[in-house]
C-alpha atoms as a PDB file:
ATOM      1  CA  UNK A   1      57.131  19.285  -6.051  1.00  0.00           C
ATOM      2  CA  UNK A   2      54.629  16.792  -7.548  1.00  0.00           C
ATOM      3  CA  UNK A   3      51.431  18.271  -9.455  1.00  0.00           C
ATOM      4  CA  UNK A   4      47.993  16.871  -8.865  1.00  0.00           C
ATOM      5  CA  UNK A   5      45.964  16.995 -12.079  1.00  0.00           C
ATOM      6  CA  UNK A   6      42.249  15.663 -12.215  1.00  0.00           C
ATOM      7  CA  UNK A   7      41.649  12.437 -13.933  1.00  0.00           C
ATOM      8  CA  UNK A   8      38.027  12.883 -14.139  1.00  0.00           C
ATOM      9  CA  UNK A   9      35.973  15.343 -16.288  1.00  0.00           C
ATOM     10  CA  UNK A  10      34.506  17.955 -13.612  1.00  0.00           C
ATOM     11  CA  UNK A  11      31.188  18.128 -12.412  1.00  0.00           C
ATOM     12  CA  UNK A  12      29.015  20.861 -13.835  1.00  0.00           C
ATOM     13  CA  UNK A  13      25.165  21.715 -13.500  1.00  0.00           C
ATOM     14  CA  UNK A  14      25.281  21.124 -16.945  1.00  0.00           C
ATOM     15  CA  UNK A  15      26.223  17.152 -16.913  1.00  0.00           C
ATOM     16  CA  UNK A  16      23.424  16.734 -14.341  1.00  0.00           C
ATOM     17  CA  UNK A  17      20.970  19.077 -16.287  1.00  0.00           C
ATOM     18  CA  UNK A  18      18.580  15.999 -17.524  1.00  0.00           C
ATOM     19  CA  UNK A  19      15.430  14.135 -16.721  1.00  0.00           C
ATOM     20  CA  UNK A  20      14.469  10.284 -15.927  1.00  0.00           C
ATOM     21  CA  UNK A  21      13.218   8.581 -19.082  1.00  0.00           C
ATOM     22  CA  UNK A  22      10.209   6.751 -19.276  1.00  0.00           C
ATOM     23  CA  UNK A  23      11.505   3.835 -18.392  1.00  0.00           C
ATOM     24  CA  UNK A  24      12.740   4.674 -15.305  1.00  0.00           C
ATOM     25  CA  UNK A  25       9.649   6.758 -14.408  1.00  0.00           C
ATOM     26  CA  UNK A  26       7.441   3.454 -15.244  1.00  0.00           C
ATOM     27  CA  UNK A  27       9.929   1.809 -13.062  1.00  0.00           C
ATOM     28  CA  UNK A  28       9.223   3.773 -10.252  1.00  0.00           C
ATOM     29  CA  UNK A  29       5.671   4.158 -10.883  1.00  0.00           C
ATOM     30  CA  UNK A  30       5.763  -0.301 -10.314  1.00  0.00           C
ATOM     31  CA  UNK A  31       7.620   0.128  -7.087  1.00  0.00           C
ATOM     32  CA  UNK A  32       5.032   3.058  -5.336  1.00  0.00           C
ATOM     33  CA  UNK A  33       3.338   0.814  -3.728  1.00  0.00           C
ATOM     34  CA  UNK A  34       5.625  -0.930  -2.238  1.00  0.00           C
ATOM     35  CA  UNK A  35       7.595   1.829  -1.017  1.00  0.00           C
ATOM     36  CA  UNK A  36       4.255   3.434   0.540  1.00  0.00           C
ATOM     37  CA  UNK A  37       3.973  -0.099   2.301  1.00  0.00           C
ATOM     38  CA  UNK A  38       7.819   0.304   3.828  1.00  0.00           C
ATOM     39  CA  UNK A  39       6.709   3.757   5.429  1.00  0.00           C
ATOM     40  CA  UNK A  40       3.874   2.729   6.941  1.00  0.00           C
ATOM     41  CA  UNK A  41       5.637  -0.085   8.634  1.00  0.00           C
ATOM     42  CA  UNK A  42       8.811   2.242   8.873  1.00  0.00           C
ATOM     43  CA  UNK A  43       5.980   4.594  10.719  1.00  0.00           C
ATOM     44  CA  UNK A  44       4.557   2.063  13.001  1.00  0.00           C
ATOM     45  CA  UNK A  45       7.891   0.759  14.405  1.00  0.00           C
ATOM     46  CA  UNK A  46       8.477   4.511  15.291  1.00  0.00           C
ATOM     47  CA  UNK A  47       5.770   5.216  17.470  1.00  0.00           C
ATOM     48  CA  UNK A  48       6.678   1.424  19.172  1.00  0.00           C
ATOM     49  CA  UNK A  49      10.547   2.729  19.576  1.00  0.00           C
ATOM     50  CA  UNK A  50      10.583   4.927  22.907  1.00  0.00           C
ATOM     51  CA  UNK A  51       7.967   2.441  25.163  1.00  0.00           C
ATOM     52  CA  UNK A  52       7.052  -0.915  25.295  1.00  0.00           C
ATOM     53  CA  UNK A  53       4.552  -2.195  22.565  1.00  0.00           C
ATOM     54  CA  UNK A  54       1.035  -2.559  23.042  1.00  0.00           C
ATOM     55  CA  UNK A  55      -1.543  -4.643  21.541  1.00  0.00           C
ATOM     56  CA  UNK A  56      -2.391  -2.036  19.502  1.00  0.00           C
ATOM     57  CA  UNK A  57       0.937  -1.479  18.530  1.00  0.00           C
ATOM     58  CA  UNK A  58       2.030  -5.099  17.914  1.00  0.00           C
ATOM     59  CA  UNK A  59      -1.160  -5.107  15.398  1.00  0.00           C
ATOM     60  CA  UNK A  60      -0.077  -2.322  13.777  1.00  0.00           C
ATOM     61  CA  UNK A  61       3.206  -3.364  12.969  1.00  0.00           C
ATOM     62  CA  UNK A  62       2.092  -6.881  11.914  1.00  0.00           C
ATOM     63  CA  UNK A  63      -0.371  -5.170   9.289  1.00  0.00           C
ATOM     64  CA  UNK A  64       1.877  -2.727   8.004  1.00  0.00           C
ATOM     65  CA  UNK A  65       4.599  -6.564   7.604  1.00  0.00           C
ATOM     66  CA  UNK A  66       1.447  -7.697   6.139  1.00  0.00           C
ATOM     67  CA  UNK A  67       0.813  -5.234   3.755  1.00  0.00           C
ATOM     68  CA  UNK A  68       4.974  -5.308   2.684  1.00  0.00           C
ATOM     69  CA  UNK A  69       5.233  -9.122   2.090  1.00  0.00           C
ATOM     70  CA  UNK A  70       1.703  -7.844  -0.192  1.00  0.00           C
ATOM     71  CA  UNK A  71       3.222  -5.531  -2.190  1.00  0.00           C
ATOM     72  CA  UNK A  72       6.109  -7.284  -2.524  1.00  0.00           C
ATOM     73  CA  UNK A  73       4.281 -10.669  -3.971  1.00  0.00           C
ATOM     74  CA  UNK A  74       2.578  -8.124  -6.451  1.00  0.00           C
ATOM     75  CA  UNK A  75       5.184  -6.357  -7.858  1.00  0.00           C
ATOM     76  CA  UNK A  76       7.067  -9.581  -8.076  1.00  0.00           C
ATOM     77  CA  UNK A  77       4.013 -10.808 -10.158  1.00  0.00           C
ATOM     78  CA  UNK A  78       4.196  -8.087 -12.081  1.00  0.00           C
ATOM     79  CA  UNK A  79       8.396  -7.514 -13.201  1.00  0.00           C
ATOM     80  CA  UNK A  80       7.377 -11.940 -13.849  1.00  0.00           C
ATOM     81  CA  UNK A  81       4.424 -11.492 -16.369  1.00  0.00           C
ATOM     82  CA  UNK A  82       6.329  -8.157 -17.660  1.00  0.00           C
ATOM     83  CA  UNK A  83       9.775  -9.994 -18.389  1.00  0.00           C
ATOM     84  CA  UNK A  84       7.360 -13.524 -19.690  1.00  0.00           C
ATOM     85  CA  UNK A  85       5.658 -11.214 -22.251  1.00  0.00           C
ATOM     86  CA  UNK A  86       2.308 -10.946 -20.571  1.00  0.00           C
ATOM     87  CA  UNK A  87       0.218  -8.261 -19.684  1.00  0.00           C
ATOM     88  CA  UNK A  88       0.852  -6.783 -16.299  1.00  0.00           C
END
């Protein structure tokens, strides 16, 4: 019979025992915005789901698109001027 040995160190609480750095906080800190903007159009297509959309509905979703393709022009702007050296 063949043994099966582990090639890879094991798993403890103790290799996962650490904390983001600041970069990575600062990183998601840039990105909030646009991942509130995703719910709230993530929330608006789910109250259109089960019955067909109404006006009020169709608006909804198109401000909550809006307000993605927003956020997602600003933090572009932003990671741009960060990476050229400028002040975001």
């Amino acid at each position: 019979m063949k043994t099966i040995a582990a090639l890879q160190a094991l798993v403890t609480t103790a290799s996962l025992d650490f904390e983001p750095s600041a970069v990575e906080l600062d990183a998601i800190e840039l990105e909030t915005p646009l991942i509130e903007a995703e719910i709230s159009l993530l929330d608006a297509e789910i109250i259109a789901i089960d019955r067909p959309a109404s006006e009020l509905d169709e608006r909804r979703i198109r401000r909550a698109r809006n307000r993605v393709l927003a956020a997602r022009r600003d933090l572009t702007n932003r990671v741009g001027a960060v990476r050229s050296g400028g002040v975001a």
